[in-house]
N, C-alpha and C. Protein backbone atom coordinates (compact mmCIF):
# COMPACT_ATOMS: atom_id res chain seq x y z
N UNK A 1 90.55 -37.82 -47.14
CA UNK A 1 89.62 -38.87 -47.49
C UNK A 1 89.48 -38.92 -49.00
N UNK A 2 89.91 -40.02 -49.42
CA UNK A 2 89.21 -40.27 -50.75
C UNK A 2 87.81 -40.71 -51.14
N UNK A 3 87.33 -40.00 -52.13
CA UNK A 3 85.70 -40.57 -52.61
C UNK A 3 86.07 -41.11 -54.15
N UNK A 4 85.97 -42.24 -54.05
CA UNK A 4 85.93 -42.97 -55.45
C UNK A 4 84.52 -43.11 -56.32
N UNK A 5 85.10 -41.66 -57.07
CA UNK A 5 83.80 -41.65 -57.79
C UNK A 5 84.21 -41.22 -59.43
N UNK A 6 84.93 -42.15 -59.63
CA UNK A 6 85.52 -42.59 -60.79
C UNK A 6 85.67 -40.97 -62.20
N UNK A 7 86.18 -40.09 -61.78
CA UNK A 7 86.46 -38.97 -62.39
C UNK A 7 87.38 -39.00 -63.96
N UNK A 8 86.93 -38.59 -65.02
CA UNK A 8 87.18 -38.58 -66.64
C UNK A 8 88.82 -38.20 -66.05
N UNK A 9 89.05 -37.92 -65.21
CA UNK A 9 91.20 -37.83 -65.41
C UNK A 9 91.40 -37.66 -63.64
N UNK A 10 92.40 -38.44 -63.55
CA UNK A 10 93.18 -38.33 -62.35
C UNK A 10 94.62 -37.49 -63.05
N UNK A 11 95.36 -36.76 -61.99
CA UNK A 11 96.23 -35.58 -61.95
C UNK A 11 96.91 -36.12 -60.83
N UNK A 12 97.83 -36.61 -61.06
CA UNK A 12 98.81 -36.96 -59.77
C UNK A 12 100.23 -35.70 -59.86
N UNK A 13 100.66 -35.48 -58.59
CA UNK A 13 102.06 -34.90 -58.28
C UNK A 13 102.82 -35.62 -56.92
N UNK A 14 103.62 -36.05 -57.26
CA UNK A 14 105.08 -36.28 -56.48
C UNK A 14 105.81 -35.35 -56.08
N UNK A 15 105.61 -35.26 -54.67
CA UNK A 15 106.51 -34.34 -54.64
C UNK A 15 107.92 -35.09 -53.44
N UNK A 16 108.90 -34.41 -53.42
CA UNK A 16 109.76 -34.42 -52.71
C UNK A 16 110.92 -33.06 -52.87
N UNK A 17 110.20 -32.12 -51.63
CA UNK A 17 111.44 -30.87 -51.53
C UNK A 17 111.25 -29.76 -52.57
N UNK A 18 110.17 -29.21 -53.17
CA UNK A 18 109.53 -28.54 -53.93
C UNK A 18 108.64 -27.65 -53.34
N UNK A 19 109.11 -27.15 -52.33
CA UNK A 19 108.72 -26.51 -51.54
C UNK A 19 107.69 -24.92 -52.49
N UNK A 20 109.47 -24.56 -53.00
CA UNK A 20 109.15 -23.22 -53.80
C UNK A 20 107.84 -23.47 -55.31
N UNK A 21 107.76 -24.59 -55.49
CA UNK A 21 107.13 -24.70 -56.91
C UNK A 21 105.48 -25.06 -56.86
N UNK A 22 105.42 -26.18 -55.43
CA UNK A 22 104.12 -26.57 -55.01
C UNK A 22 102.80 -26.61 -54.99
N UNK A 23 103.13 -24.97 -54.34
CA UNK A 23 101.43 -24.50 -54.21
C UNK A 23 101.19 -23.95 -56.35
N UNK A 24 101.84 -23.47 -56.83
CA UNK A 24 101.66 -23.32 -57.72
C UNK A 24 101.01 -24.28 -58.59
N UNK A 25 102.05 -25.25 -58.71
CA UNK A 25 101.57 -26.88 -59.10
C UNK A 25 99.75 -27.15 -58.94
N UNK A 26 99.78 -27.33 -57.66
CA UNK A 26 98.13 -27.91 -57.21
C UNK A 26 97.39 -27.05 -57.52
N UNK A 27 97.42 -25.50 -57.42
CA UNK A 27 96.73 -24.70 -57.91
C UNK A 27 96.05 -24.73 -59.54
N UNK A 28 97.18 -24.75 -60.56
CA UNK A 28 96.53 -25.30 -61.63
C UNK A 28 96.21 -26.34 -62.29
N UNK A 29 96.14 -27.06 -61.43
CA UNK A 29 95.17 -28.46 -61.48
C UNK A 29 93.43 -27.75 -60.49
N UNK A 30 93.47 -27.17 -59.56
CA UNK A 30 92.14 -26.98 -59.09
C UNK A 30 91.40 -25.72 -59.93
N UNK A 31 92.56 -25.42 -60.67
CA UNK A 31 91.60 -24.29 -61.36
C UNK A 31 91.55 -23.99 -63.12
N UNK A 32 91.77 -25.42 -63.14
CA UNK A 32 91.21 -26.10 -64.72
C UNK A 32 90.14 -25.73 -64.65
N UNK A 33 89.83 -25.80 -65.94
CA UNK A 33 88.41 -25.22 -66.74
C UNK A 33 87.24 -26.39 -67.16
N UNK A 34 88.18 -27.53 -67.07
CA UNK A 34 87.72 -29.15 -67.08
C UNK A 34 87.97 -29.69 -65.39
N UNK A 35 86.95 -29.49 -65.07
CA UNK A 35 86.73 -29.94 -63.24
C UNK A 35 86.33 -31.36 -62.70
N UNK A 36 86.21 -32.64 -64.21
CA UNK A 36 85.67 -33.80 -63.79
C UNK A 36 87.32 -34.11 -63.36
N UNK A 37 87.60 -34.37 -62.01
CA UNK A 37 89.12 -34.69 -61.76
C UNK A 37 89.11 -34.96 -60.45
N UNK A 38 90.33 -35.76 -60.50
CA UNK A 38 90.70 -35.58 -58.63
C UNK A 38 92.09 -35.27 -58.93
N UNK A 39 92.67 -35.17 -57.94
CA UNK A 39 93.78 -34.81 -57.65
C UNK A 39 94.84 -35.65 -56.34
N UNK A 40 95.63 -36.02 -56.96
CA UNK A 40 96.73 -37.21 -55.49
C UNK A 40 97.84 -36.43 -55.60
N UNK A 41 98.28 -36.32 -54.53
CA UNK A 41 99.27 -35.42 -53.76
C UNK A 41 100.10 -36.24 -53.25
N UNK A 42 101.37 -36.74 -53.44
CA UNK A 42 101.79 -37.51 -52.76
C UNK A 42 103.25 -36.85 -52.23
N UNK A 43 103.63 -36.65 -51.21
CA UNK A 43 104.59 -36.38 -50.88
C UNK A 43 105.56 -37.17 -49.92
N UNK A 44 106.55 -37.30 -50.89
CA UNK A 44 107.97 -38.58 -50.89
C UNK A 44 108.89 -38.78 -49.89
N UNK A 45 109.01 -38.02 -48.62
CA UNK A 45 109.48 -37.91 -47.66
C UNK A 45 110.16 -36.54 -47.66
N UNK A 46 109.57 -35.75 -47.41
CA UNK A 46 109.82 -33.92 -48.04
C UNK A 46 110.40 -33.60 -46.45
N UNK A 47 111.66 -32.99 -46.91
CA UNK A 47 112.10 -32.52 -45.06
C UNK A 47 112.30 -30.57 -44.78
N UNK A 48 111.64 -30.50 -46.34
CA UNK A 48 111.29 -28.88 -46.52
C UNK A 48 109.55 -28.37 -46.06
N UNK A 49 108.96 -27.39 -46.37
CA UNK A 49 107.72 -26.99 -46.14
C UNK A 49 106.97 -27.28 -46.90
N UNK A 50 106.91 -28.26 -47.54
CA UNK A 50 105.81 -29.00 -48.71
C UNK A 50 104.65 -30.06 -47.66
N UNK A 51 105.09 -30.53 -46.92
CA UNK A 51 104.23 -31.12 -46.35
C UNK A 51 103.25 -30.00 -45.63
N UNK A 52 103.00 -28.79 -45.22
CA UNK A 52 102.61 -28.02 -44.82
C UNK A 52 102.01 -27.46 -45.80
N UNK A 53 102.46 -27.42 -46.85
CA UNK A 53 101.14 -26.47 -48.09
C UNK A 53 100.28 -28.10 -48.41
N UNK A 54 100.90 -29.25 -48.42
CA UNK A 54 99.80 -29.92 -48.65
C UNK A 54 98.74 -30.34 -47.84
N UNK A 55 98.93 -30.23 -46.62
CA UNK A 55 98.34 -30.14 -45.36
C UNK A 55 96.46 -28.99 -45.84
N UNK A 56 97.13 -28.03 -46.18
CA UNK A 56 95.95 -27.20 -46.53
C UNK A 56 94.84 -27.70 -47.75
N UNK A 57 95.34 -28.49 -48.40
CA UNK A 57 94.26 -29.53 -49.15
C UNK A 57 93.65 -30.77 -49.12
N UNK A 58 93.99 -31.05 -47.68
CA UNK A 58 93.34 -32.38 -46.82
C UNK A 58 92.29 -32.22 -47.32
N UNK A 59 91.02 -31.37 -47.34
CA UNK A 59 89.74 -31.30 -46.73
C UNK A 59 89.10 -30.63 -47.62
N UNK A 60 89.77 -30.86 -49.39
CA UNK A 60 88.78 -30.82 -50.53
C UNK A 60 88.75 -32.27 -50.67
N UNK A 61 87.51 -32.51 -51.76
CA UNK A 61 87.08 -33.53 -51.90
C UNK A 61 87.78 -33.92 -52.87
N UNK A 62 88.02 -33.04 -53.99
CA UNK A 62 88.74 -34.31 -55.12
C UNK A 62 90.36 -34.14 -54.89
N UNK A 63 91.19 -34.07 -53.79
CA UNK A 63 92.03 -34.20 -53.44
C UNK A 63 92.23 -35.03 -52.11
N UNK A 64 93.15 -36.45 -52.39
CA UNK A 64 93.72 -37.27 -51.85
C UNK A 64 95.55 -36.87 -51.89
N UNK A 65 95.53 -36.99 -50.39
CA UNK A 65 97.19 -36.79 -50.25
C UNK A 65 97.53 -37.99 -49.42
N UNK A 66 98.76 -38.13 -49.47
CA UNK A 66 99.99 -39.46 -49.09
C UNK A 66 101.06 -38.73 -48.62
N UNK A 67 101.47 -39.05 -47.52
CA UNK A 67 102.95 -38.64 -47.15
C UNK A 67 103.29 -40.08 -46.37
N UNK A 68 104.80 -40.31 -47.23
CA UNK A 68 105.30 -41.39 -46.95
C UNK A 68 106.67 -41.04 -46.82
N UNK A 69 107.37 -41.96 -46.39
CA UNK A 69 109.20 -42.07 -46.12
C UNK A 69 109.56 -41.89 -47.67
N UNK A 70 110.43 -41.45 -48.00
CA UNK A 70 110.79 -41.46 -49.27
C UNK A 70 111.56 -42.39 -50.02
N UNK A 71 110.92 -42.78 -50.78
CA UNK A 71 110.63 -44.30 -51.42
C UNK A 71 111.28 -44.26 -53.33
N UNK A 72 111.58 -43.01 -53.65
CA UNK A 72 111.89 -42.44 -54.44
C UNK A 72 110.82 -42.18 -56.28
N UNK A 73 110.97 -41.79 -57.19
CA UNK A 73 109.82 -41.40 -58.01
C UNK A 73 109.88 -42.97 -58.63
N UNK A 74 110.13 -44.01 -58.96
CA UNK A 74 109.09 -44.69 -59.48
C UNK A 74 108.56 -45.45 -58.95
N UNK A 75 109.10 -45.75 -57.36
CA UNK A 75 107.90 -46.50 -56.74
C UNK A 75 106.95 -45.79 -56.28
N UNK A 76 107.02 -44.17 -56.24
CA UNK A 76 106.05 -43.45 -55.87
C UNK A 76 105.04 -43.41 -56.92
N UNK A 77 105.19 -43.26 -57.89
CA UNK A 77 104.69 -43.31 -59.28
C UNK A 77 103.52 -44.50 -59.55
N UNK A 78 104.15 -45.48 -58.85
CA UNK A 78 103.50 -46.44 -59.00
C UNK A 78 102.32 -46.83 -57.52
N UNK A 79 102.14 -45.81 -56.80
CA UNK A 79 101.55 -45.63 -55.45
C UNK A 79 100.27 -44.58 -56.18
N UNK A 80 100.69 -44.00 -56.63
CA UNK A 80 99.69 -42.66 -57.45
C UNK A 80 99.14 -43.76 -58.65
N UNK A 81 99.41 -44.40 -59.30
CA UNK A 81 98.72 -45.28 -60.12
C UNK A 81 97.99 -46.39 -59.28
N UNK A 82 98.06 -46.59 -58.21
CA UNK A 82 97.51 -47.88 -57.50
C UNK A 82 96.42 -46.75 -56.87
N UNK A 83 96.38 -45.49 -56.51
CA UNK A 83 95.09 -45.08 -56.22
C UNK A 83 94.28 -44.48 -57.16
N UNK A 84 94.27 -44.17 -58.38
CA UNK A 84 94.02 -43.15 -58.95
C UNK A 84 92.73 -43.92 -59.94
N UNK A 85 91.82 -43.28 -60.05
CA UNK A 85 90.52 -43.78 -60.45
C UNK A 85 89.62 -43.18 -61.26
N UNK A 86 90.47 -42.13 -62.30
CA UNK A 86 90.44 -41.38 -63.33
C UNK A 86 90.57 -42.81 -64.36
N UNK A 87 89.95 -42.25 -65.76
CA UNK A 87 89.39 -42.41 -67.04
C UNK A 87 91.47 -42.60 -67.57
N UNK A 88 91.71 -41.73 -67.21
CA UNK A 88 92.75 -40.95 -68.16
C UNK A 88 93.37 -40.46 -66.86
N UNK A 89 94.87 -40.67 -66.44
CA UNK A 89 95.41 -40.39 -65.67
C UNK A 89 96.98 -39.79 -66.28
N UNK A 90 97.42 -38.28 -65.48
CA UNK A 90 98.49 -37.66 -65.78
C UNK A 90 99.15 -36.76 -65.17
N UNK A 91 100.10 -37.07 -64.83
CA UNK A 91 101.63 -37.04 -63.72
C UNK A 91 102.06 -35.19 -64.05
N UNK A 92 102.15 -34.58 -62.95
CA UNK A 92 102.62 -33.48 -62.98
C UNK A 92 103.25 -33.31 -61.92
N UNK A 93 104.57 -32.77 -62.53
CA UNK A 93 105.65 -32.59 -62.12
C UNK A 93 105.42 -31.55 -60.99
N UNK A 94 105.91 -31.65 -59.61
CA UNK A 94 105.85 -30.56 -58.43
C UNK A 94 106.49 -29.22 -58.63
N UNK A 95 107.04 -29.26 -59.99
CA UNK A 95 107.75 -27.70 -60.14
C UNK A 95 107.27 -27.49 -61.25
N UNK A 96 106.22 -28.03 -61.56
CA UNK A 96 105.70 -27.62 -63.23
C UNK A 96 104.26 -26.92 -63.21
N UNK A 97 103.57 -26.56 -64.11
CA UNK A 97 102.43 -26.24 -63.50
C UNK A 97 101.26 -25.99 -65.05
N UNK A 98 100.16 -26.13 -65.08
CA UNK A 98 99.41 -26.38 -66.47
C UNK A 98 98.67 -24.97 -66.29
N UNK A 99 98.17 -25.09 -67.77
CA UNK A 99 97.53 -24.24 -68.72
C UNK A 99 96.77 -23.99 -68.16
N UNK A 100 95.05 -22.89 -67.30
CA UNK A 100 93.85 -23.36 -67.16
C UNK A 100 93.09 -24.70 -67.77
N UNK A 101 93.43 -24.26 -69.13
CA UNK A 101 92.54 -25.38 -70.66
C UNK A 101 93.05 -26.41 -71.00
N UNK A 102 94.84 -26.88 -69.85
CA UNK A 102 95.45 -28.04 -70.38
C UNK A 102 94.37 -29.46 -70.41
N UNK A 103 93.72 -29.57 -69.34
CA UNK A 103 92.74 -30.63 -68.95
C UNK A 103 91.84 -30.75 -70.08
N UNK A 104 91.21 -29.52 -70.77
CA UNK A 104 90.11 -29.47 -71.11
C UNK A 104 90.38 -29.84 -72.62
N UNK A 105 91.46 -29.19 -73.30
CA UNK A 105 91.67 -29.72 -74.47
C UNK A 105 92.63 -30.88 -74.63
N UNK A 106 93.05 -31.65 -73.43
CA UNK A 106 93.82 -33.04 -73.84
C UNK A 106 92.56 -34.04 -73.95
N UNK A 107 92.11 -33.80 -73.08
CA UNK A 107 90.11 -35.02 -72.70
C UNK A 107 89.73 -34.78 -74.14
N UNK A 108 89.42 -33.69 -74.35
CA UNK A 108 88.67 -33.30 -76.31
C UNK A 108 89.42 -33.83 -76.98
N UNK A 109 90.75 -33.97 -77.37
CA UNK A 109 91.40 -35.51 -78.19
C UNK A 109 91.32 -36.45 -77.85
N UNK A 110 91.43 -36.74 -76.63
CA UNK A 110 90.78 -38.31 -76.48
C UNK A 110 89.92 -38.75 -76.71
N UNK A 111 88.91 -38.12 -76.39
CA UNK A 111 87.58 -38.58 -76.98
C UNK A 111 87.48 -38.85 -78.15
N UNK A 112 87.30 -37.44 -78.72
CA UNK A 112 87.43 -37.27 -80.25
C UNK A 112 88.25 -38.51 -81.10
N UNK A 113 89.44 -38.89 -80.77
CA UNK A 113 90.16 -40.06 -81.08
C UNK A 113 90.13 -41.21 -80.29
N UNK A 114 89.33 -41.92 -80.17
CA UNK A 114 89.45 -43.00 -79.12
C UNK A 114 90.35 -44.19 -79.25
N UNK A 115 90.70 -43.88 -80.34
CA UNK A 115 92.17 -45.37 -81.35
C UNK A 115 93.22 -44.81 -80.29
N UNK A 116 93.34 -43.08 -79.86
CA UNK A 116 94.24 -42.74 -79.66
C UNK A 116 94.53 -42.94 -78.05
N UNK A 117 96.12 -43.41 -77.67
CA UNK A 117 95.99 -44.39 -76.21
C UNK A 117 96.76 -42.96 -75.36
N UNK A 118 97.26 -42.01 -76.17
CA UNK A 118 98.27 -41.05 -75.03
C UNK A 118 98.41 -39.45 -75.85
N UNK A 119 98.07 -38.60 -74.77
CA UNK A 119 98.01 -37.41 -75.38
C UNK A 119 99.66 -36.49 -74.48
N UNK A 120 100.07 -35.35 -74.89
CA UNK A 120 100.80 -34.89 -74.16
C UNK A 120 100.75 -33.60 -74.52
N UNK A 121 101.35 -32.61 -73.75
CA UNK A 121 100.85 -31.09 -74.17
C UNK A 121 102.20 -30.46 -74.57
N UNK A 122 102.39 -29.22 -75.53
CA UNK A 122 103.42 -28.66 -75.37
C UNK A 122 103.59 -28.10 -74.36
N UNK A 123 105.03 -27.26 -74.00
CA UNK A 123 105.40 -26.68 -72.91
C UNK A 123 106.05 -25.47 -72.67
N UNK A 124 105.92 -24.67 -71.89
CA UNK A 124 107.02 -23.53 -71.84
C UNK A 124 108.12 -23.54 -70.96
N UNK A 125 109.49 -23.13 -71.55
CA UNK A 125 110.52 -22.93 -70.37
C UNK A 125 110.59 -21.25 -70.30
N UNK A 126 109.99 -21.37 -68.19
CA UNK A 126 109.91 -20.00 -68.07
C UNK A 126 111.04 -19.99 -67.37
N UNK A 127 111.53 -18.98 -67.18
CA UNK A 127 112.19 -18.02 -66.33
C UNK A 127 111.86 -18.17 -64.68
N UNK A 128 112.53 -17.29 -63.71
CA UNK A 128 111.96 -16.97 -62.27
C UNK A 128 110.86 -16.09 -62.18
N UNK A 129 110.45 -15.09 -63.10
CA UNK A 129 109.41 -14.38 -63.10
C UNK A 129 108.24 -14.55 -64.24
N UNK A 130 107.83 -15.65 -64.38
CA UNK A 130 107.33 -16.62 -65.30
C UNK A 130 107.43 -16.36 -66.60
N UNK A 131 108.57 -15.18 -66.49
CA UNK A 131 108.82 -14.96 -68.71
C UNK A 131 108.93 -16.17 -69.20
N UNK A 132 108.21 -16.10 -70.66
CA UNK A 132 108.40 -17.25 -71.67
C UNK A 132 109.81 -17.02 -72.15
N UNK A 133 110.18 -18.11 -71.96
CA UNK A 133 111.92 -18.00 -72.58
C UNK A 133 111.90 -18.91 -74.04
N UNK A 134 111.48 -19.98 -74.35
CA UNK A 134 110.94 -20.62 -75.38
C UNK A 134 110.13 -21.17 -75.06
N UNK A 135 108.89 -21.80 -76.49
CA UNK A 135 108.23 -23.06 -76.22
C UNK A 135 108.23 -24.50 -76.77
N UNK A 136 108.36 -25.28 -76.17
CA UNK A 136 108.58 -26.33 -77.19
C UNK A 136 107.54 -27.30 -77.59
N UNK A 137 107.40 -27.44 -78.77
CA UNK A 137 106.16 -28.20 -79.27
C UNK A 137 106.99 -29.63 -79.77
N UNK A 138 106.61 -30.24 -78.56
CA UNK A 138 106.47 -32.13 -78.86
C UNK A 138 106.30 -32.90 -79.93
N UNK A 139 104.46 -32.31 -80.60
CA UNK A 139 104.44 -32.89 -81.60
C UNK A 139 103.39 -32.70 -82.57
N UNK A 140 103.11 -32.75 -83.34
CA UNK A 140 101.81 -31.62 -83.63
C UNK A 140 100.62 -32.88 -84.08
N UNK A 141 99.87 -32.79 -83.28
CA UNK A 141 98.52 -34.26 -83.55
C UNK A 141 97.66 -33.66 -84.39
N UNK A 142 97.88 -32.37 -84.86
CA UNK A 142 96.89 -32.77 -86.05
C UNK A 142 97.16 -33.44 -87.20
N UNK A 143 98.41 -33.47 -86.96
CA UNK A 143 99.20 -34.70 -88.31
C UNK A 143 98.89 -36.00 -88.09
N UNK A 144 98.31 -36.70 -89.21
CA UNK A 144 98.12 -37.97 -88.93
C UNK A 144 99.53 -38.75 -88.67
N UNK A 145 99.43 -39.39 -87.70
CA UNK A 145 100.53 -40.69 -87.69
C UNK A 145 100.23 -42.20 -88.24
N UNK A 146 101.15 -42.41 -88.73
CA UNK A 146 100.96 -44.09 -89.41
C UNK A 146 101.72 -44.80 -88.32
N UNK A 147 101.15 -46.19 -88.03
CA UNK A 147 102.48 -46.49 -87.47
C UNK A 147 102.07 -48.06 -88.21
């Protein structure tokens, strides 16, 4: 069940066949440190055990799930944007997974900058046993940009 009660960021994931990466995924989205959120789950026609870990988050509240035929990522993409009822809405990848504080310090630039229309975070490429192998920094916003 969805409750539309218009939350400062929607957190969408797509999944299809991400079986191994999943529960990880949704996990750090529910255990941000910034909790005004919902969460959409959509899973793309998954013929692995993903529909079964998402099954177990029916029956929180700021999580809405979708399982559909698989329709592929940008019309799914665009299914997670037609429900999503966040301030500030942002796509995470089913094999990726955030910071505790990613939520909490992307919302604090937005605000803080309201000219500003899109935030994005750096990232780490880990390993199988979550070693940091490098990190890569995108872009550094405390630099002013001209455009």
């Amino acid at each position: 069940m969805k409750i539309n009660n218009s939350p400062t960021v929607t957190v969408y994931i797509t999944n299809y066949n991400y079986e191994k990466y999943l529960e990880k995924a949704i996990q750090s989205v529910i255990c941000q440190t910034f909790q005004d959120l919902e969460l959409i789950i959509i899973d793309d026609g998954s013929t692995d055990g993903s529909r079964e870990i998402i099954k177990k988050y029916e029956n929180n509240e700021k999580i809405y799930t979708v399982f559909q035929q698989n329709k592929g990522l940008n019309r799914t993409n665009n299914v997670a944007l037609k429900l999503a009822s966040g301030k500030y809405i942002m796509r995470l990848d089913a094999d990726d997974y955030l910071d505790p504080n990613a939520l909490e310090v992307m919302v604090q630039k937005l605000e803080r900058f309201p000219e500003c229309v899109l935030v994005f975070p750096d990232y780490y490429i880990v390993d199988e046993q979550e070693n940091i192998i490098r990190q890569v920094r995108r872009h550094d916003f405390n630099k002013e940009v001209s455009l």
